[in-house]
N, C-alpha and C. Protein backbone atom coordinates (compact mmCIF):
# COMPACT_ATOMS: atom_id res chain seq x y z
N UNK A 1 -131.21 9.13 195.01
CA UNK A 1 -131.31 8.14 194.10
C UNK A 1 -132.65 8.11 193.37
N UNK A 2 -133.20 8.96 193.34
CA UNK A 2 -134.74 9.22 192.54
C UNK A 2 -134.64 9.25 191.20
N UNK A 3 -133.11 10.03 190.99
CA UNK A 3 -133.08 10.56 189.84
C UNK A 3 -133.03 9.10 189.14
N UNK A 4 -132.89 7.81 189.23
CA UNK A 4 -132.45 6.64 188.60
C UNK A 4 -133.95 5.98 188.32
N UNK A 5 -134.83 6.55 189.28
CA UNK A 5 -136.24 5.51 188.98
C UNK A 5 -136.72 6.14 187.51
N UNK A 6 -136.45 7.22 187.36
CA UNK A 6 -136.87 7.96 186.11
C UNK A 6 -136.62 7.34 185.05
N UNK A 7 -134.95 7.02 184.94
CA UNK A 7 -134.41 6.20 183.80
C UNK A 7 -134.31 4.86 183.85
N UNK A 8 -135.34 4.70 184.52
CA UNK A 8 -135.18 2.71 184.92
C UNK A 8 -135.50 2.28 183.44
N UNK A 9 -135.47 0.99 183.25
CA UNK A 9 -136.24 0.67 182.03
C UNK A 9 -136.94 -0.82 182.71
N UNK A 10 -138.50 -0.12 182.57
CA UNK A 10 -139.48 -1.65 183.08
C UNK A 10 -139.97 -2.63 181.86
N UNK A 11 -139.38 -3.66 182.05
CA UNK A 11 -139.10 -4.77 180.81
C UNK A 11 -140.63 -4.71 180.88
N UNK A 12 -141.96 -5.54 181.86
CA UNK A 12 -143.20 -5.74 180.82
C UNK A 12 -143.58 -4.56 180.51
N UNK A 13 -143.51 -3.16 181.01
CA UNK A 13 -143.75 -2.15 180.04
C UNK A 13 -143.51 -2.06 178.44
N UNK A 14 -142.64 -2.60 178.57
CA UNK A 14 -141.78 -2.51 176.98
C UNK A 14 -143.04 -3.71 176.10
N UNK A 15 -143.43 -4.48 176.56
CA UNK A 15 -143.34 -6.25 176.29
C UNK A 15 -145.12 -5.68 175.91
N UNK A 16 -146.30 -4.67 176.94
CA UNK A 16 -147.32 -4.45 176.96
C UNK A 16 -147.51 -3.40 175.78
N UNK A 17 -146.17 -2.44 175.42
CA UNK A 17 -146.27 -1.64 174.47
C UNK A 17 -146.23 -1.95 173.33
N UNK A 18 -145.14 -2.96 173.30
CA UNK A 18 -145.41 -3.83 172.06
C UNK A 18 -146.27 -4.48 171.15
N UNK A 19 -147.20 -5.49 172.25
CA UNK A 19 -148.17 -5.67 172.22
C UNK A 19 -149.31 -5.28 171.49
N UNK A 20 -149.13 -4.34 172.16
CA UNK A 20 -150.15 -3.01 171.47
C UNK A 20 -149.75 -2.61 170.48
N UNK A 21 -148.86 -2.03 170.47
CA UNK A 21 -148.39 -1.51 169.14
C UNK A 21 -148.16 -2.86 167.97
N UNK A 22 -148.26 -3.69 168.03
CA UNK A 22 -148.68 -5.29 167.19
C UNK A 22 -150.44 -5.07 166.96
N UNK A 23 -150.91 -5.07 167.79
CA UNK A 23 -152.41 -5.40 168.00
C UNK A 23 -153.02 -4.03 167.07
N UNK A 24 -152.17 -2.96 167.03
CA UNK A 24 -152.97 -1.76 166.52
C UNK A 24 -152.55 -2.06 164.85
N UNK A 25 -150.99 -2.71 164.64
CA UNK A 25 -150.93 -2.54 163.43
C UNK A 25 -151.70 -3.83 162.53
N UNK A 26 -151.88 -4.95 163.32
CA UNK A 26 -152.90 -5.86 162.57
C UNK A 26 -154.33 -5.30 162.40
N UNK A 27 -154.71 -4.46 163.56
CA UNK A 27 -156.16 -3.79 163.11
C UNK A 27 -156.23 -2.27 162.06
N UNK A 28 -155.00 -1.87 161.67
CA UNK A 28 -155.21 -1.09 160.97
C UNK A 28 -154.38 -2.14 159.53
N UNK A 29 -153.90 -2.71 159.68
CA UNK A 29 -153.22 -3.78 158.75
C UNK A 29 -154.90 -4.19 157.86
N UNK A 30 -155.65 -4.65 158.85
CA UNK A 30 -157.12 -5.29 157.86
C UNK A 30 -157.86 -4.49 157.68
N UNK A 31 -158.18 -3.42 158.67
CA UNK A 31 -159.17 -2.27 158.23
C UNK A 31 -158.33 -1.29 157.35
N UNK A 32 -157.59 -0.33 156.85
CA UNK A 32 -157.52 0.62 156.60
C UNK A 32 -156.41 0.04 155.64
N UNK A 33 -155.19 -0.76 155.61
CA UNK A 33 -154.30 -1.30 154.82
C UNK A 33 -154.74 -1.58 153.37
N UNK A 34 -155.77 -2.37 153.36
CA UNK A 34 -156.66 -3.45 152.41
C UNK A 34 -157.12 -2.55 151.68
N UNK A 35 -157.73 -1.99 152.28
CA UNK A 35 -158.76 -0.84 151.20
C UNK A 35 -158.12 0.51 151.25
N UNK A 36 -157.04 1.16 151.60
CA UNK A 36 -156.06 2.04 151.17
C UNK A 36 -154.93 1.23 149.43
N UNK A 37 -154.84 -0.04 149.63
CA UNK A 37 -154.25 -0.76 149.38
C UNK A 37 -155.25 -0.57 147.30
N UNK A 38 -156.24 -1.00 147.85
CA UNK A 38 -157.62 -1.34 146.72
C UNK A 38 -157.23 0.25 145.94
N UNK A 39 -157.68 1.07 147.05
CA UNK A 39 -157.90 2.62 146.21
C UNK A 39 -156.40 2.73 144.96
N UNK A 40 -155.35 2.44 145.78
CA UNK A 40 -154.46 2.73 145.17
C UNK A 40 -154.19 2.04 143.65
N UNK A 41 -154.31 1.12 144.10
CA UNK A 41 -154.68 -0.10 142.94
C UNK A 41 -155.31 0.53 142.02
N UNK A 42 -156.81 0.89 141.81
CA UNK A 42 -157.51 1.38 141.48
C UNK A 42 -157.20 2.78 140.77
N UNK A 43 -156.61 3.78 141.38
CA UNK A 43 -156.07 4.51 140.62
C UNK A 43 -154.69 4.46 139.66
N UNK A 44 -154.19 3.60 140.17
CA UNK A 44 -153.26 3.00 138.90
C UNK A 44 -153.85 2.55 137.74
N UNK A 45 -154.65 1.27 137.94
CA UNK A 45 -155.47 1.05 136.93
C UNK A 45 -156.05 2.39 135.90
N UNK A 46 -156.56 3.12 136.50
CA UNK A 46 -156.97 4.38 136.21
C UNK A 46 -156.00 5.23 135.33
N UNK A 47 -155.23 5.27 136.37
CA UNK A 47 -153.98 5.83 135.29
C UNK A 47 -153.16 5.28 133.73
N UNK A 48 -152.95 3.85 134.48
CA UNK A 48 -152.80 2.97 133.92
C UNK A 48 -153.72 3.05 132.30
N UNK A 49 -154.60 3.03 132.17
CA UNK A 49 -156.24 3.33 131.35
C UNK A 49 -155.79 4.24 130.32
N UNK A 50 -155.73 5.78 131.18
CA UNK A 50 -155.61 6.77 130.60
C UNK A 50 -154.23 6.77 129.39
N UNK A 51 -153.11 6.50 130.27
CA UNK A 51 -152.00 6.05 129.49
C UNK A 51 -152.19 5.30 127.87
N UNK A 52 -152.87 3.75 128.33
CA UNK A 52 -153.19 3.52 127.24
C UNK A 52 -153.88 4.39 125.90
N UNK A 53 -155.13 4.66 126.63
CA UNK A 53 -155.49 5.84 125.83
C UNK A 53 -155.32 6.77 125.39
N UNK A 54 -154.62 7.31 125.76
CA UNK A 54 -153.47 8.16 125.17
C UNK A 54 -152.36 8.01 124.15
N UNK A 55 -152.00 6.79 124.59
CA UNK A 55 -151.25 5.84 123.41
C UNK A 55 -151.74 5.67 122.10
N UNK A 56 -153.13 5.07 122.03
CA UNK A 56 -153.93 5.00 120.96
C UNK A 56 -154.54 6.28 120.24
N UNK A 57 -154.67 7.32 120.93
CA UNK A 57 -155.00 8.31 120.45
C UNK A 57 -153.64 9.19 119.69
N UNK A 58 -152.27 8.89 120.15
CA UNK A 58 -151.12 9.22 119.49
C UNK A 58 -151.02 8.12 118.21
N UNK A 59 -151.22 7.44 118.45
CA UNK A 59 -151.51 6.19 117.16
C UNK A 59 -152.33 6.30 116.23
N UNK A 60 -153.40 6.67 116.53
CA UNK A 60 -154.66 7.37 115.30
C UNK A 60 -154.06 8.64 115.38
N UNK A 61 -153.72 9.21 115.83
CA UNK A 61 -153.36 10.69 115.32
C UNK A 61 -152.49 10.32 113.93
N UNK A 62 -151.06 9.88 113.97
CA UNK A 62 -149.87 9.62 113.29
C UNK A 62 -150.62 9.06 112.61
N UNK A 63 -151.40 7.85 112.43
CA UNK A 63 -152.00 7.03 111.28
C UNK A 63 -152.67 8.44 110.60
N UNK A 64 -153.64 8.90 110.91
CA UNK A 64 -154.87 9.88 110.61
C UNK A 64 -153.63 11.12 109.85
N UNK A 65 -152.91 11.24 110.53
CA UNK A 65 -152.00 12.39 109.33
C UNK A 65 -151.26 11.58 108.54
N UNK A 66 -150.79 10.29 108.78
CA UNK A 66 -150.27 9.32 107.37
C UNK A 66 -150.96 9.64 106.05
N UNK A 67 -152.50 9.11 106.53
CA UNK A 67 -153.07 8.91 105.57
C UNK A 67 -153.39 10.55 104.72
N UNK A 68 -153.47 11.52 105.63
CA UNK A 68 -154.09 13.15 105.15
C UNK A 68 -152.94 13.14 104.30
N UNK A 69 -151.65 12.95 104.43
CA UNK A 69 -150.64 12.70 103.76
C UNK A 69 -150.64 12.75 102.44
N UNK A 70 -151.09 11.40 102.45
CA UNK A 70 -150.93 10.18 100.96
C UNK A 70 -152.25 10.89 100.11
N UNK A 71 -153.23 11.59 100.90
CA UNK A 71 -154.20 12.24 99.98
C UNK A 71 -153.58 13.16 99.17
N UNK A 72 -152.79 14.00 100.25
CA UNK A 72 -152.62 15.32 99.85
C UNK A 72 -151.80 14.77 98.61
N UNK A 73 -150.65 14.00 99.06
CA UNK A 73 -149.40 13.72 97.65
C UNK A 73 -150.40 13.26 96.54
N UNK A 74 -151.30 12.20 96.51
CA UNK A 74 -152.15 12.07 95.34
C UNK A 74 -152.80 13.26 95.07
N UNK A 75 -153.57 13.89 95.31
CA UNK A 75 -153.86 15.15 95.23
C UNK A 75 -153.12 15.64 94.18
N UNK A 76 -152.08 16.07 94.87
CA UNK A 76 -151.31 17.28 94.31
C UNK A 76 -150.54 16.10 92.93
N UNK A 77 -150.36 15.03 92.88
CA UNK A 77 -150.38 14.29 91.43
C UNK A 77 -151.30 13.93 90.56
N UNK A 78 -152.02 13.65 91.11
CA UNK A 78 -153.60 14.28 90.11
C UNK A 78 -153.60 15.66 89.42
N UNK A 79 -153.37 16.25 90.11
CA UNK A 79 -153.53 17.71 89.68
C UNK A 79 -152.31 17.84 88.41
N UNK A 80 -151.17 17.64 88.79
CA UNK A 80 -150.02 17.43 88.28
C UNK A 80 -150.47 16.80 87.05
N UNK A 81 -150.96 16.09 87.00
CA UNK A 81 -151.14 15.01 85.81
C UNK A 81 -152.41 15.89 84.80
N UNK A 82 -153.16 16.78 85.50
CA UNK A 82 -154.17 17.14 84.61
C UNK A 82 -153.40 18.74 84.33
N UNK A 83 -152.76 19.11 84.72
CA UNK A 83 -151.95 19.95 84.32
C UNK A 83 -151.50 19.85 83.27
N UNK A 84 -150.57 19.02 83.23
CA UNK A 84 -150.00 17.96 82.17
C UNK A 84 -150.55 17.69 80.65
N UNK A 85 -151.56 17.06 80.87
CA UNK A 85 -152.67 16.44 80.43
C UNK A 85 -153.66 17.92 79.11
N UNK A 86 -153.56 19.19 80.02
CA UNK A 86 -154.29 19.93 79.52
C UNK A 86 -153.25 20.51 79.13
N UNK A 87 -151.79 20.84 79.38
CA UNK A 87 -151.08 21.56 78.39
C UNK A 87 -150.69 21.02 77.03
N UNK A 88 -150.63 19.69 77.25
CA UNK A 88 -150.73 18.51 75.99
C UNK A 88 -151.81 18.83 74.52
N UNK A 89 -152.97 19.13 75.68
CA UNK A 89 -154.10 19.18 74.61
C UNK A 89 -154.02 20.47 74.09
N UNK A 90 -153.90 21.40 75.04
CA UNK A 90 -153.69 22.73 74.35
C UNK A 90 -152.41 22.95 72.89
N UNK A 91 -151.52 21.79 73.42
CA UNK A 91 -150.64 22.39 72.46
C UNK A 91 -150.76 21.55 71.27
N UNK A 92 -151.56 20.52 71.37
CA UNK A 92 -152.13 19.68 69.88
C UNK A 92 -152.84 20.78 69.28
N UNK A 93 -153.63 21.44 70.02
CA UNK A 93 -154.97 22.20 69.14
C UNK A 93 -154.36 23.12 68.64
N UNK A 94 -153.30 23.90 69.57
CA UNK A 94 -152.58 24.52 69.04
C UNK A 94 -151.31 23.73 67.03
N UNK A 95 -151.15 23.35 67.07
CA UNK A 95 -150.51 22.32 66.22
C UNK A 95 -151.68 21.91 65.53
N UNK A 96 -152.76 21.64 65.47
CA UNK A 96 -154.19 21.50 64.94
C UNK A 96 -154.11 22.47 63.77
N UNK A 97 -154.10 23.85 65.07
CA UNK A 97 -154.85 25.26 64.26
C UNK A 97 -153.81 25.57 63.25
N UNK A 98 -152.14 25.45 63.61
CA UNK A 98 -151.39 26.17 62.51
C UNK A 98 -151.29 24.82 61.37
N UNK A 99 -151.71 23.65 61.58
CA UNK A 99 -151.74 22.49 60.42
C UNK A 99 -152.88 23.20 59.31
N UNK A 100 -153.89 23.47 59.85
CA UNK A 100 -154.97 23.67 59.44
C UNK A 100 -154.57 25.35 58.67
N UNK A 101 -153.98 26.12 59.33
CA UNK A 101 -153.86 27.18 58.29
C UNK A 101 -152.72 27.05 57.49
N UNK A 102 -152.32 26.28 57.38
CA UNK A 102 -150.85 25.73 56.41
C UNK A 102 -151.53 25.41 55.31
N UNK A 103 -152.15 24.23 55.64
CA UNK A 103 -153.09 23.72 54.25
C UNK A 103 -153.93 24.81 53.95
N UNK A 104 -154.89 25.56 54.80
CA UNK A 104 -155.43 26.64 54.00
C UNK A 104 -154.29 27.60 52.86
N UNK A 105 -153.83 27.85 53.23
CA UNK A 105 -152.63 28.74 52.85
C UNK A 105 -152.01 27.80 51.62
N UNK A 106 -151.77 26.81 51.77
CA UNK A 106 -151.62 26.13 50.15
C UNK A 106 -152.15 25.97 49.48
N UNK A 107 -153.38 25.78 49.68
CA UNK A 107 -154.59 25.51 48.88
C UNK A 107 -155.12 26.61 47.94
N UNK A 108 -154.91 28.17 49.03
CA UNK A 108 -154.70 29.27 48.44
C UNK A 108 -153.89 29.36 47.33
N UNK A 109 -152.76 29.16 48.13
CA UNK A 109 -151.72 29.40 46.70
C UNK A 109 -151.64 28.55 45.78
N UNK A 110 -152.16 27.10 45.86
CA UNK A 110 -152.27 26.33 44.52
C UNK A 110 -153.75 26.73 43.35
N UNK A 111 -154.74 27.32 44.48
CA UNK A 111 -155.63 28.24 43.82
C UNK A 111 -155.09 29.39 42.78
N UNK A 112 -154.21 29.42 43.51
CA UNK A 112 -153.69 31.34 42.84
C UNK A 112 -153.05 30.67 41.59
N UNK A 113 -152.10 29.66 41.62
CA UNK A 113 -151.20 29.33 40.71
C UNK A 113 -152.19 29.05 39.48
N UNK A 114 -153.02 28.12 39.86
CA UNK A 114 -154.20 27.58 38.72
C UNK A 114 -155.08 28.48 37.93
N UNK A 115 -154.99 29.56 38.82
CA UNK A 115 -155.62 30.83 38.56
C UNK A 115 -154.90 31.72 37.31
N UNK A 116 -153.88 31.54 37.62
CA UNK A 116 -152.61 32.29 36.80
C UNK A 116 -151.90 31.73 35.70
N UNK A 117 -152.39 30.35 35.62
CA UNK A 117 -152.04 29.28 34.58
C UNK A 117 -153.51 29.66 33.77
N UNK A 118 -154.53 29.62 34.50
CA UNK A 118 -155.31 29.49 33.35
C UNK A 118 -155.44 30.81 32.43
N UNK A 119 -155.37 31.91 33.30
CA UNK A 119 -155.15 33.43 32.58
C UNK A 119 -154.17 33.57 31.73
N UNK A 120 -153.37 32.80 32.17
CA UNK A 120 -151.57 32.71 31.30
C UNK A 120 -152.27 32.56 30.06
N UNK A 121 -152.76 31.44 29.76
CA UNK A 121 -153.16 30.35 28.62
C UNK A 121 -154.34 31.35 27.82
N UNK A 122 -155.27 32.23 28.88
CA UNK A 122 -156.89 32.93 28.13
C UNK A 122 -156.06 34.00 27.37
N UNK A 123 -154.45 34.54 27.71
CA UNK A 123 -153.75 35.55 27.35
C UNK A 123 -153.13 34.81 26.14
N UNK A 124 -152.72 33.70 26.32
CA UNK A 124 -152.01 33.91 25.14
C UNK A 124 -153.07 33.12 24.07
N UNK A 125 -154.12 32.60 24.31
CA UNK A 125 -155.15 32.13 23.35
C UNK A 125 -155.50 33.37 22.76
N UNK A 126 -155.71 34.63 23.19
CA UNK A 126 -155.92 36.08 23.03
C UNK A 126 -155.24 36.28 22.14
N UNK A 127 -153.63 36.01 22.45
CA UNK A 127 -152.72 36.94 21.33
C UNK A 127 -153.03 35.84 20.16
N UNK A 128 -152.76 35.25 20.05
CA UNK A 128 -152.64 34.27 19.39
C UNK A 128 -154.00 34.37 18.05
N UNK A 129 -155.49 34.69 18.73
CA UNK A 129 -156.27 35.25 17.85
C UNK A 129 -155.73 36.75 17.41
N UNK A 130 -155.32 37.29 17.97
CA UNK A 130 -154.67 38.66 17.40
C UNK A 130 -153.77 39.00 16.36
N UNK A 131 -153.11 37.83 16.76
CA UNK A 131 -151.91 37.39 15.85
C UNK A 131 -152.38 37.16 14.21
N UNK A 132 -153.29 35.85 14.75
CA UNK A 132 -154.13 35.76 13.73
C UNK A 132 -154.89 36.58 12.64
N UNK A 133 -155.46 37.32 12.95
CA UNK A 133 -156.32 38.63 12.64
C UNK A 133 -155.72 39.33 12.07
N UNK A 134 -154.21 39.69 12.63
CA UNK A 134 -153.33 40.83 12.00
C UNK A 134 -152.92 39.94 10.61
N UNK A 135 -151.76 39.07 10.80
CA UNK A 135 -151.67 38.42 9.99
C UNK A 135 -152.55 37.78 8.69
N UNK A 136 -153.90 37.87 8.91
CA UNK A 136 -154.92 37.88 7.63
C UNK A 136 -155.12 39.48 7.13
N UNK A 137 -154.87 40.16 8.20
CA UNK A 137 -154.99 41.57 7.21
C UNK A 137 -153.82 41.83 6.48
N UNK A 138 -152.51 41.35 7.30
CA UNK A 138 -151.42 41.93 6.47
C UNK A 138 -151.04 40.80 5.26
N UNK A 139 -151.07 39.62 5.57
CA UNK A 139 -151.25 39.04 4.02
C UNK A 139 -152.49 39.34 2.95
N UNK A 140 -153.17 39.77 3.63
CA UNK A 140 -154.51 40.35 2.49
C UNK A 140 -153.65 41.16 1.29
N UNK A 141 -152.89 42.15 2.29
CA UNK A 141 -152.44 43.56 1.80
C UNK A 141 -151.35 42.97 0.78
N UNK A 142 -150.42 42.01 1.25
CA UNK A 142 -149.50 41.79 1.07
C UNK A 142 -149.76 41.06 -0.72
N UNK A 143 -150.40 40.27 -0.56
CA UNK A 143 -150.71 39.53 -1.61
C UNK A 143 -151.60 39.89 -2.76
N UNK A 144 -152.09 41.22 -2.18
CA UNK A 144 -153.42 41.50 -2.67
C UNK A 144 -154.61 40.94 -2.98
N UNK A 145 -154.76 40.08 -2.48
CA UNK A 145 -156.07 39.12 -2.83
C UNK A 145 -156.47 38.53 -1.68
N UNK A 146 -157.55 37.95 -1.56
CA UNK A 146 -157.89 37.24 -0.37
C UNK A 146 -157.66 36.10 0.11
N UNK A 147 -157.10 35.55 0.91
CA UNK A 147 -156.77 33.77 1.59
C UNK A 147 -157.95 33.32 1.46
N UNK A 148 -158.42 31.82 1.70
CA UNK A 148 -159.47 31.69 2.25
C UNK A 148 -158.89 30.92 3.33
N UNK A 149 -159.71 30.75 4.65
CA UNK A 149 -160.10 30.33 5.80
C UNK A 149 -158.60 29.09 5.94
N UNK A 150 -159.25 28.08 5.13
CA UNK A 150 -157.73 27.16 5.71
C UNK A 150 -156.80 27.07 4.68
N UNK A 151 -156.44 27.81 4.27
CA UNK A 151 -154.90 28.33 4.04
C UNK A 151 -154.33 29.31 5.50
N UNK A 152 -155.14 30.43 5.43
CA UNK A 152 -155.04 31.41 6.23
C UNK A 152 -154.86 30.36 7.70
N UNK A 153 -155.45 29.64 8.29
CA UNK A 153 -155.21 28.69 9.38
C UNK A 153 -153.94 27.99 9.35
N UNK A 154 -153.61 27.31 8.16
CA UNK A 154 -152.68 26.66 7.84
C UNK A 154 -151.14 27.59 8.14
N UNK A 155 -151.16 28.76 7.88
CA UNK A 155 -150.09 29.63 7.91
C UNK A 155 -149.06 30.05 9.45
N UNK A 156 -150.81 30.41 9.92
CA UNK A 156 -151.35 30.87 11.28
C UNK A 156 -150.35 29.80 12.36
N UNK A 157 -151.21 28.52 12.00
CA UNK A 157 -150.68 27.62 13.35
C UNK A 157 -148.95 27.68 12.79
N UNK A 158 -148.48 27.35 11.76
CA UNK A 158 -147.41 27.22 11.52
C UNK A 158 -145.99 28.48 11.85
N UNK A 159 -146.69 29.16 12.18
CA UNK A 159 -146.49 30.73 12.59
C UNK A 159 -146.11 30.55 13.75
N UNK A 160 -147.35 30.31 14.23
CA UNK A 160 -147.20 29.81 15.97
C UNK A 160 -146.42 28.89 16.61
N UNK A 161 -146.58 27.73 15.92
CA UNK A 161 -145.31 26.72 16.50
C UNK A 161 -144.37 27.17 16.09
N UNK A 162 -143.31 27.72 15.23
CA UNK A 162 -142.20 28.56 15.40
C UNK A 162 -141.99 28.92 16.28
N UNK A 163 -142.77 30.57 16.61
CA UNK A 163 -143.37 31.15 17.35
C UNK A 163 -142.76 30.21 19.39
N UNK A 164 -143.53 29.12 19.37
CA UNK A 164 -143.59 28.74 20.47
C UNK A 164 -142.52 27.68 20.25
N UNK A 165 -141.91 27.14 19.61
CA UNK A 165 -140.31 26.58 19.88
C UNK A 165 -139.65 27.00 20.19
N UNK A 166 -139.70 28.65 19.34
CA UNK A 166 -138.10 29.44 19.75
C UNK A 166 -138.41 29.49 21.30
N UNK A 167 -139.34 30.05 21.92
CA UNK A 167 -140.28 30.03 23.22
C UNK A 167 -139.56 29.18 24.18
N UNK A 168 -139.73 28.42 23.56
CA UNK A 168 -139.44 26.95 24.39
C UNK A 168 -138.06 26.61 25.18
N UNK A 169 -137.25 27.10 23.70
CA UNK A 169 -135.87 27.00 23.54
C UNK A 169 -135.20 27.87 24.15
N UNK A 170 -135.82 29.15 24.37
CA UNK A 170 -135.19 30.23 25.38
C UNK A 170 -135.70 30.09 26.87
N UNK A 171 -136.60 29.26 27.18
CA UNK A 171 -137.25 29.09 28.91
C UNK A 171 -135.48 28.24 28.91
């Protein structure tokens, strides 16, 4: 019957272990609990921290490229606009320069015309003394005697306006 003392079960054994095992977990409960307890805390907080910060630094990031953004799009519409702006001007000056040789170019040719009117007129003031001239020699001949001056004029213009009606009448 030995073999039974082995598996006895001694109640204040149980009751003294307990005990103890109470007594150890209130002294590690205040010593080592509390301030295992703190650390942990503490590195949450910690973590906790970082998190935030991290947060905010994803927040200025996204803001901070918002804004690089809104530069760049103004930017590149600024630019746009002076693009714009300078093909505008180019193509006035352009429109400037061929206004400007248009009127040169008429001015020319109303030169030329005036030019050619007045030669028209030095030509036929020309014939016209020629006309003249002949016509006093050939009535000289004709008549045998000499005109004087305004008869010979008198003939002359009357010659001429004929002359420049029929003219007239055939333009």
């Amino acid at each position: 019957m030995q073999s039974l003392d082995v598996i006895s079960v001694n109640f204040w054994q149980i009751v003294i272990s307990l005990a103890n095992l109470t007594i150890l977990f209130l002294i590690l409960k205040k010593f080592l609990f509390k301030p295992v307890k703190n650390v942990l805390e503490q590195r949450q907080q910690t973590l906790d921290s970082k998190y935030d910060e991290a947060e905010r630094s994803v927040v200025e990031a996204e803001s901070s490229k918002k804004q690089w953004e809104e530069k760049l799009r103004s930017a590149e519409e600024e630019a746009e606009t002076i693009i714009r702006t300078a093909s505008e001007d180019a193509k006035n000056h352009g429109n400037r320069i061929v206004a400007e040789a248009r009127d040169q170019a008429e001015g020319i040719v109303r030169q030329a015309r005036s030019t050619a009117e007045l030669e028209r007129r030095s030509a036929e003031e020309d014939i016209k003394r020629e006309i003249i001239d002949v016509s006093a020699v050939l009535t000289e001949k004709i008549l045998g005697r000499e005109i004087n001056m305004q008869d010979h004029r008198t003939m002359i213009d009357s010659f001429i306006a004929e002359i420049g009606d029929d003219d007239d009448g055939n333009k």
